[in-house]
Structures are given as C-alpha cells and as structure tokens.
Protein backbone atom coordinates (compact mmCIF):
# COMPACT_ATOMS: atom_id res chain seq x y z
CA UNK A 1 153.46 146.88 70.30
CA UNK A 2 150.97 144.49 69.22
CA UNK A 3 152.69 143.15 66.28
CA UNK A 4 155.51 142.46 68.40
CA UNK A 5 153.58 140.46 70.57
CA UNK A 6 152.42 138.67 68.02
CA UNK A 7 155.57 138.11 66.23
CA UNK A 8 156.70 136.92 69.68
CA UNK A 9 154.16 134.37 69.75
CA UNK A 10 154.85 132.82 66.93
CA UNK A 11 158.46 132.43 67.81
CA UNK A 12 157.50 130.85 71.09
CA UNK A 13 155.33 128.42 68.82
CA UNK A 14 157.77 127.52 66.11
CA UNK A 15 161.01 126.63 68.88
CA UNK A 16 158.53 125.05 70.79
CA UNK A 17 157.29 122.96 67.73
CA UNK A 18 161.15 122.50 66.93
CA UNK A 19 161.96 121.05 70.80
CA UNK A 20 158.64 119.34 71.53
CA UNK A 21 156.79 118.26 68.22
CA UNK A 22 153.50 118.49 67.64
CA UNK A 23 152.16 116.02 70.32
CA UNK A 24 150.96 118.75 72.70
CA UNK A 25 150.03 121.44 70.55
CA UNK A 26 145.90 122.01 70.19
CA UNK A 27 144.70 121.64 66.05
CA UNK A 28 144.43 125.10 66.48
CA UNK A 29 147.52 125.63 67.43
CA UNK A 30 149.31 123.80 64.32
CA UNK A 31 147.22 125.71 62.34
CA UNK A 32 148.05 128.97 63.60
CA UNK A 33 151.73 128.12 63.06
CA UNK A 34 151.08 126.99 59.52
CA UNK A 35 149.16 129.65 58.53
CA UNK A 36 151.71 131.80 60.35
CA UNK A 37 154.33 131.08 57.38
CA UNK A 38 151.68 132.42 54.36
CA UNK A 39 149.82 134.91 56.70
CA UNK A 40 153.23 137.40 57.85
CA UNK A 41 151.43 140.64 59.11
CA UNK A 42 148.29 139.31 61.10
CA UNK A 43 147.17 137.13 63.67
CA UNK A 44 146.19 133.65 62.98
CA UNK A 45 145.08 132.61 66.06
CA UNK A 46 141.48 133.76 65.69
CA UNK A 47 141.30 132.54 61.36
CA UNK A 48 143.18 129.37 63.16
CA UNK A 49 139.78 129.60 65.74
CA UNK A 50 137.40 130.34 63.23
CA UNK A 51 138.45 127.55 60.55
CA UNK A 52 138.08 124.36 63.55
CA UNK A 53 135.29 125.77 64.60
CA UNK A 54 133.36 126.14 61.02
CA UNK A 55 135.09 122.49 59.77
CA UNK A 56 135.22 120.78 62.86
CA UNK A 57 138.66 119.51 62.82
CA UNK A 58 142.20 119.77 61.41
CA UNK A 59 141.79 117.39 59.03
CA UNK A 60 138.95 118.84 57.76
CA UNK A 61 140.43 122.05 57.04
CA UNK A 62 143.53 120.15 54.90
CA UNK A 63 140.52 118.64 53.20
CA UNK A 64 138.41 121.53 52.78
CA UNK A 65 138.58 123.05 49.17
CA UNK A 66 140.02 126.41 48.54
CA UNK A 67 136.83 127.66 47.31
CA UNK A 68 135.37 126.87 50.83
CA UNK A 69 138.26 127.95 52.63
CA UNK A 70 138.59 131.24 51.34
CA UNK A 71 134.98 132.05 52.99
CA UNK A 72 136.68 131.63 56.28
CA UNK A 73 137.24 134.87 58.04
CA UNK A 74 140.96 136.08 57.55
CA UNK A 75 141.44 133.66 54.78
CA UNK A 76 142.80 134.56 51.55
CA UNK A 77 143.37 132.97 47.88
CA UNK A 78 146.87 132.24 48.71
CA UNK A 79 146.55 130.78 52.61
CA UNK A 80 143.57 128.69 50.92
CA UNK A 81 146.19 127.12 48.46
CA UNK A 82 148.47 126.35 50.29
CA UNK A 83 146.52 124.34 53.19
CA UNK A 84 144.60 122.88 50.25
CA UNK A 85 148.33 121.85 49.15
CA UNK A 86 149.51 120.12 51.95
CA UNK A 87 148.21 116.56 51.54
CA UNK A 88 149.79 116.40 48.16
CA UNK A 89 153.00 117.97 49.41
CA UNK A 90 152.84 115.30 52.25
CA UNK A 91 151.98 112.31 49.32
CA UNK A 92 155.44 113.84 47.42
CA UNK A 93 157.47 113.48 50.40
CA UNK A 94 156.37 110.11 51.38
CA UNK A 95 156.91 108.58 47.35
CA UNK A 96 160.40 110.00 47.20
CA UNK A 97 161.61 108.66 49.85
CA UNK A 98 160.58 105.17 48.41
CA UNK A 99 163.19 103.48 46.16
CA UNK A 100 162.34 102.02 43.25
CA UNK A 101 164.09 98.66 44.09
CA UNK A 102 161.26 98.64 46.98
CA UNK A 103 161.06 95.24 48.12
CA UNK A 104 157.45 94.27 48.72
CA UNK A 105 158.35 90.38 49.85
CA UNK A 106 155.24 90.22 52.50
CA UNK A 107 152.16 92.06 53.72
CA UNK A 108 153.96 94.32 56.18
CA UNK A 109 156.40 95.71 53.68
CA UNK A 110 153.30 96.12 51.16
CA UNK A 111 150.76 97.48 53.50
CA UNK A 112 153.48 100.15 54.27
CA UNK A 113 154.22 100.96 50.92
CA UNK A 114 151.21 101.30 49.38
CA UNK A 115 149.32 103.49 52.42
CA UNK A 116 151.73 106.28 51.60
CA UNK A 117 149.95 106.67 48.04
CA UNK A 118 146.06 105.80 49.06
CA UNK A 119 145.68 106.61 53.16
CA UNK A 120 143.46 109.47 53.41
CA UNK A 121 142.58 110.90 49.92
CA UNK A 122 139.06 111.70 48.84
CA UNK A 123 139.16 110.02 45.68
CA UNK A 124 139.25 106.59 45.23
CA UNK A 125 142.68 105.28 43.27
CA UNK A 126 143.82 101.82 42.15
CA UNK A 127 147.38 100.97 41.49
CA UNK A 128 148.83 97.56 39.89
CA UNK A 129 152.80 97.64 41.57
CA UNK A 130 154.50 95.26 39.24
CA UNK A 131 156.89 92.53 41.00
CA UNK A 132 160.29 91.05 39.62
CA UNK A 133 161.26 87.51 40.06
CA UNK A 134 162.41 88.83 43.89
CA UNK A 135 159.29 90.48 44.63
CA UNK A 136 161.18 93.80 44.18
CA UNK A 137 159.20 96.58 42.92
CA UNK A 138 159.85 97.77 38.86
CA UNK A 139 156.84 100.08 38.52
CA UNK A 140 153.74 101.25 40.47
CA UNK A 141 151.39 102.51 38.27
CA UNK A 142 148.25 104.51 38.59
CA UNK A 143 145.56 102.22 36.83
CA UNK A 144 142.40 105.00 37.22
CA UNK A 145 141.59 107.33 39.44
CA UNK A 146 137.57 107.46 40.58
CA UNK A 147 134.84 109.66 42.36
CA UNK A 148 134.25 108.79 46.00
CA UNK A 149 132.58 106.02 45.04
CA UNK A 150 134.42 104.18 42.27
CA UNK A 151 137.25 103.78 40.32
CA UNK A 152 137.51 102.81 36.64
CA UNK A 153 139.41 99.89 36.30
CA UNK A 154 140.22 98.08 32.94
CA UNK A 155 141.08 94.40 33.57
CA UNK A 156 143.37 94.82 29.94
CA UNK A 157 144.56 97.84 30.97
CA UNK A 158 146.04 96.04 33.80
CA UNK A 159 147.29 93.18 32.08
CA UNK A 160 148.97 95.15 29.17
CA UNK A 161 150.95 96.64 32.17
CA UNK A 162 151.61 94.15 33.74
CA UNK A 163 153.46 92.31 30.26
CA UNK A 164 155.04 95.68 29.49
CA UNK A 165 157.14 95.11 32.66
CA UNK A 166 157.36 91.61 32.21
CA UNK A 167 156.30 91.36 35.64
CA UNK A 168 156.44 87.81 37.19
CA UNK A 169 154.11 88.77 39.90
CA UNK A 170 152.02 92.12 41.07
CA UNK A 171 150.13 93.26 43.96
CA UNK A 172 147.12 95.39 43.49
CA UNK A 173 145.91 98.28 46.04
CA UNK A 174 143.13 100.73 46.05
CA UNK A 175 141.42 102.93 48.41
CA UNK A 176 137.85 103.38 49.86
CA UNK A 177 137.15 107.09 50.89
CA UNK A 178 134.88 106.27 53.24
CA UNK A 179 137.43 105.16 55.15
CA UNK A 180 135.84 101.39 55.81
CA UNK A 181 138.37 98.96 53.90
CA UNK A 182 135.82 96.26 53.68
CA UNK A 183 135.36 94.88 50.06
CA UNK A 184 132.55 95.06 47.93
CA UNK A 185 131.04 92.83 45.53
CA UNK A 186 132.46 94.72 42.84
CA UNK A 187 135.73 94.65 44.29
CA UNK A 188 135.55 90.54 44.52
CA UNK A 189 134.27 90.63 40.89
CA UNK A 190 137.46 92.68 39.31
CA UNK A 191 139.91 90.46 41.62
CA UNK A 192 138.69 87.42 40.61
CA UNK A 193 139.15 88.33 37.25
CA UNK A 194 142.49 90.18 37.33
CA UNK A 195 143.70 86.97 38.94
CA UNK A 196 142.55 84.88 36.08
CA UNK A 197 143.53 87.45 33.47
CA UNK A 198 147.05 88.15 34.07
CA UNK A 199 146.83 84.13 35.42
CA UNK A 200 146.46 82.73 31.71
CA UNK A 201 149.69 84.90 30.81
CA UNK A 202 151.70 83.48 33.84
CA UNK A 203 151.58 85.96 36.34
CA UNK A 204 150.64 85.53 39.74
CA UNK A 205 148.64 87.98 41.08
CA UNK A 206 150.13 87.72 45.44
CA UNK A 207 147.93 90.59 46.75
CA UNK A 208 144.81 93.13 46.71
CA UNK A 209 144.71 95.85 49.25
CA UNK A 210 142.49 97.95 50.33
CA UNK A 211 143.58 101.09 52.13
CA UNK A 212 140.92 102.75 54.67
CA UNK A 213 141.46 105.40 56.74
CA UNK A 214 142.66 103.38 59.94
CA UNK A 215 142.36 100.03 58.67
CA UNK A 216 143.96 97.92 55.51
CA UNK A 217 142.14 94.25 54.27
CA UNK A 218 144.30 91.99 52.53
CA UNK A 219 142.50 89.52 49.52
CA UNK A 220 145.95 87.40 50.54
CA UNK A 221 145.68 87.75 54.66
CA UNK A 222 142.02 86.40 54.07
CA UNK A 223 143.23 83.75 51.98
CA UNK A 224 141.42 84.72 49.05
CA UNK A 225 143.99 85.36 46.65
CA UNK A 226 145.13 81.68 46.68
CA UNK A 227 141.42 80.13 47.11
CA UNK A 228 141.29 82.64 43.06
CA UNK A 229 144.13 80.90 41.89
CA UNK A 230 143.45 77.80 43.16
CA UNK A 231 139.57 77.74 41.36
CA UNK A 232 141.29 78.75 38.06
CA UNK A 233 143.84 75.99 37.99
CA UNK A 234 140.92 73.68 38.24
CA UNK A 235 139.36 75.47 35.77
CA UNK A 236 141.73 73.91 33.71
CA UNK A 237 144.20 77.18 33.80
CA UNK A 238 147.67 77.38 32.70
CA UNK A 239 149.54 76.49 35.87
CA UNK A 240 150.54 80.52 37.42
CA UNK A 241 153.55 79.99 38.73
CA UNK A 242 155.21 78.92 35.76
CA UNK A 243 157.79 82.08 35.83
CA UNK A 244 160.80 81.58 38.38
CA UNK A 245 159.72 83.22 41.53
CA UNK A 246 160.85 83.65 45.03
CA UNK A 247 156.93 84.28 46.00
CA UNK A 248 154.75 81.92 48.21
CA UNK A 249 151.39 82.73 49.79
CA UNK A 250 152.55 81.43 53.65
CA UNK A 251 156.09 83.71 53.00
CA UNK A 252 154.13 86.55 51.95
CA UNK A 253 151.47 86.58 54.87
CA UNK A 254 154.30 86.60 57.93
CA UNK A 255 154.38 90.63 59.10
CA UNK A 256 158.05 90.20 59.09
C-alpha cells in the first residue's frame, strides 16, 4: 500500500510538472521528481529534504560533488552521478542548439551566446569565438580552463587561433566563479595585450566578456575595447581594420 502511494505521488508530480512547469514547485520538490527517475523503489521526498537542508539550496546540490553527495542520507553512487551530471547535460543542450553560422553582430546576440558556455560553472574558462568578415561565428574555442581563481591564458595561443581561422575579427569571453563580473587588473592586462597582439596581424579584437552569475561586463559596452585600439594605432600600429569587415564599435553596442 505504501509503495503505491508513493508511486502515486510521483505521478501527481511529473503531470503536474508536464501542465504547470516548474514555477510553483518547492526545490525540494524538483528534486524529489529528479531523483524520482534514478531512485525507482523508495521515497525521495525525505533524501529530497535531507539534501536542501544539509546544502542549503538546489543549486547547491547540482553543484555539490558526488563524493559529498553520496554522504547524504538515501543517496547512492549512481543518484550522486547523475545530479552531479546535470549542469553538463544542461551546457550540451544549450551548445547544440547553437549553429555554427551563429551570428554574433552586437552585444545582445554575444552576451547570449556566450552565457550558455560560462553562466554558472565553478571553474573559470576563457574562450576566443573567431568572427568572419560578417561577424558570423567559424569557431569558438576553449583557450584554458582555470581553478576558481584563474585561468591560463596564452596571448600566442590566442593569436595562432585566431590566424588558423583567418579570422577578421573575434570576441573574447570568460567567466568569474564568484559570480561578480567586475574585471581585474589582470584581466585589463591580457586585453590590452590580446588587442595589440592579434592588432599587429590585422584583426580586430570587437569584444571581452565577462560572464557572472547574474551579471555580464562588456570591455566594448564600457568603451574600452576601442579606447585599446585606439592607444595602439597611436602607438604607431598597423591600422586594425585593414581586413574587409562589416564590424563597427557603435553597430556592435545597440542590444538589437
């Protein structure tokens, strides 16, 4: 009798997840659903309890490790997987449904592009997305990938990718764990000199973003990206925009 009330219950959960969404469902709730799927013969409600309680919140179980997981009450090797999983099964979706002829012709469209790689991961990661003539996307590539902290980024590493592709322009992104999108020095530092690297070969560098949790700064919104290019064409620079390009910093900067 029990298990059948239980097994009701988790009916009444998944057609009301199916008819409603998620909006009015506790974290608890989702949780006891999801866990539902890997967890067939026992109730989840109280390992659903148990896991908020100890973490604090959903997203801190999806970003709990399966070695602390799996100390959870009711919690086995395989539910700890696959809740560990879900982030990178989420990351999967989001990049396939991205074609690779992506245009990325302002901030809007690039803000939206790039926090489906770098919104909410622990690590820190820094892409270079390299631009044709149209400022439509011919590869994203994953530069380094860091602690919390840093990333290790390798200004020729960058600009041997960036030739490779005989990119005219690219747009650089990388996240901050912490969640505050503000830049550091360092992060000036390694723009200013990605600009004047990939600059003296002829390609304009239109954007660096930096993906936070809630928040996204733009080197281009702030008008810092043409103040870099600007300072090296005094310098005496090659002139950047010497490959034909539909790019311009005022275009670029309109949401729409």
């Amino acid at each position: 009798m029990e298990n059948n009330l239980h097994t009701g219950h988790r009916a009444r959960l998944k057609t009301r997840a199916l008819t409603e969404g998620l909006e009015s469902f506790d974290e608890h709730q989702i949780l006891e659903m999801l866990l539902g799927f890997v967890i067939p013969r026992k109730d989840t409600n109280p390992i659903a309890h148990n896991l908020i309680e100890h973490f604090g919140s959903l997203g801190a179980v999806i970003d709990a490790s399966p070695e602390d997981l799996i100390q959870i009450c009711g919690m086995g090797s395989v539910s700890s997987q696959f809740l560990y999983m879900l982030p990178e099964i989420f990351k999967a979706y989001r990049k396939s449904k991205m074609d690779k002829r992506t245009p990325l012709k302002n901030l809007k469209q690039a803000e939206e592009y790039f926090k489906a790689y770098l919104q909410n991961l622990t690590r820190e990661e820094f892409y270079l997305a390299c631009l044709d003539s149209d400022l439509m996307l011919i590869k994203n590539i994953l530069i380094s990938e860091g602690t919390v902290n840093s990333a290790n980024v390798q200004i020729r590493n960058i600009t041997r990718e960036a030739l490779k592709f005989n990119s005219c322009s690219v747009i650089l992104a990388h996240n901050h764990p912490s969640g505050q999108a503000l830049p550091s020095a360092e992060d000036y530092k390694i723009t200013k000199n990605i600009v004047l690297s990939l600059g003296l070969n002829g390609i304009i560098t239109v954007d660096h973003l930096i993906i936070g949790n809630d928040t996204i700064y733009s080197f281009a919104g702030e008008n810092q990206m043409q103040e870099f290019i600007n300072n090296l064409e005094k310098m005496g620079g090659a002139k950047i925009a010497n490959r034909t390009t539909s790019y311009s910093t005022e275009n670029y900067k309109k949401l729409t």
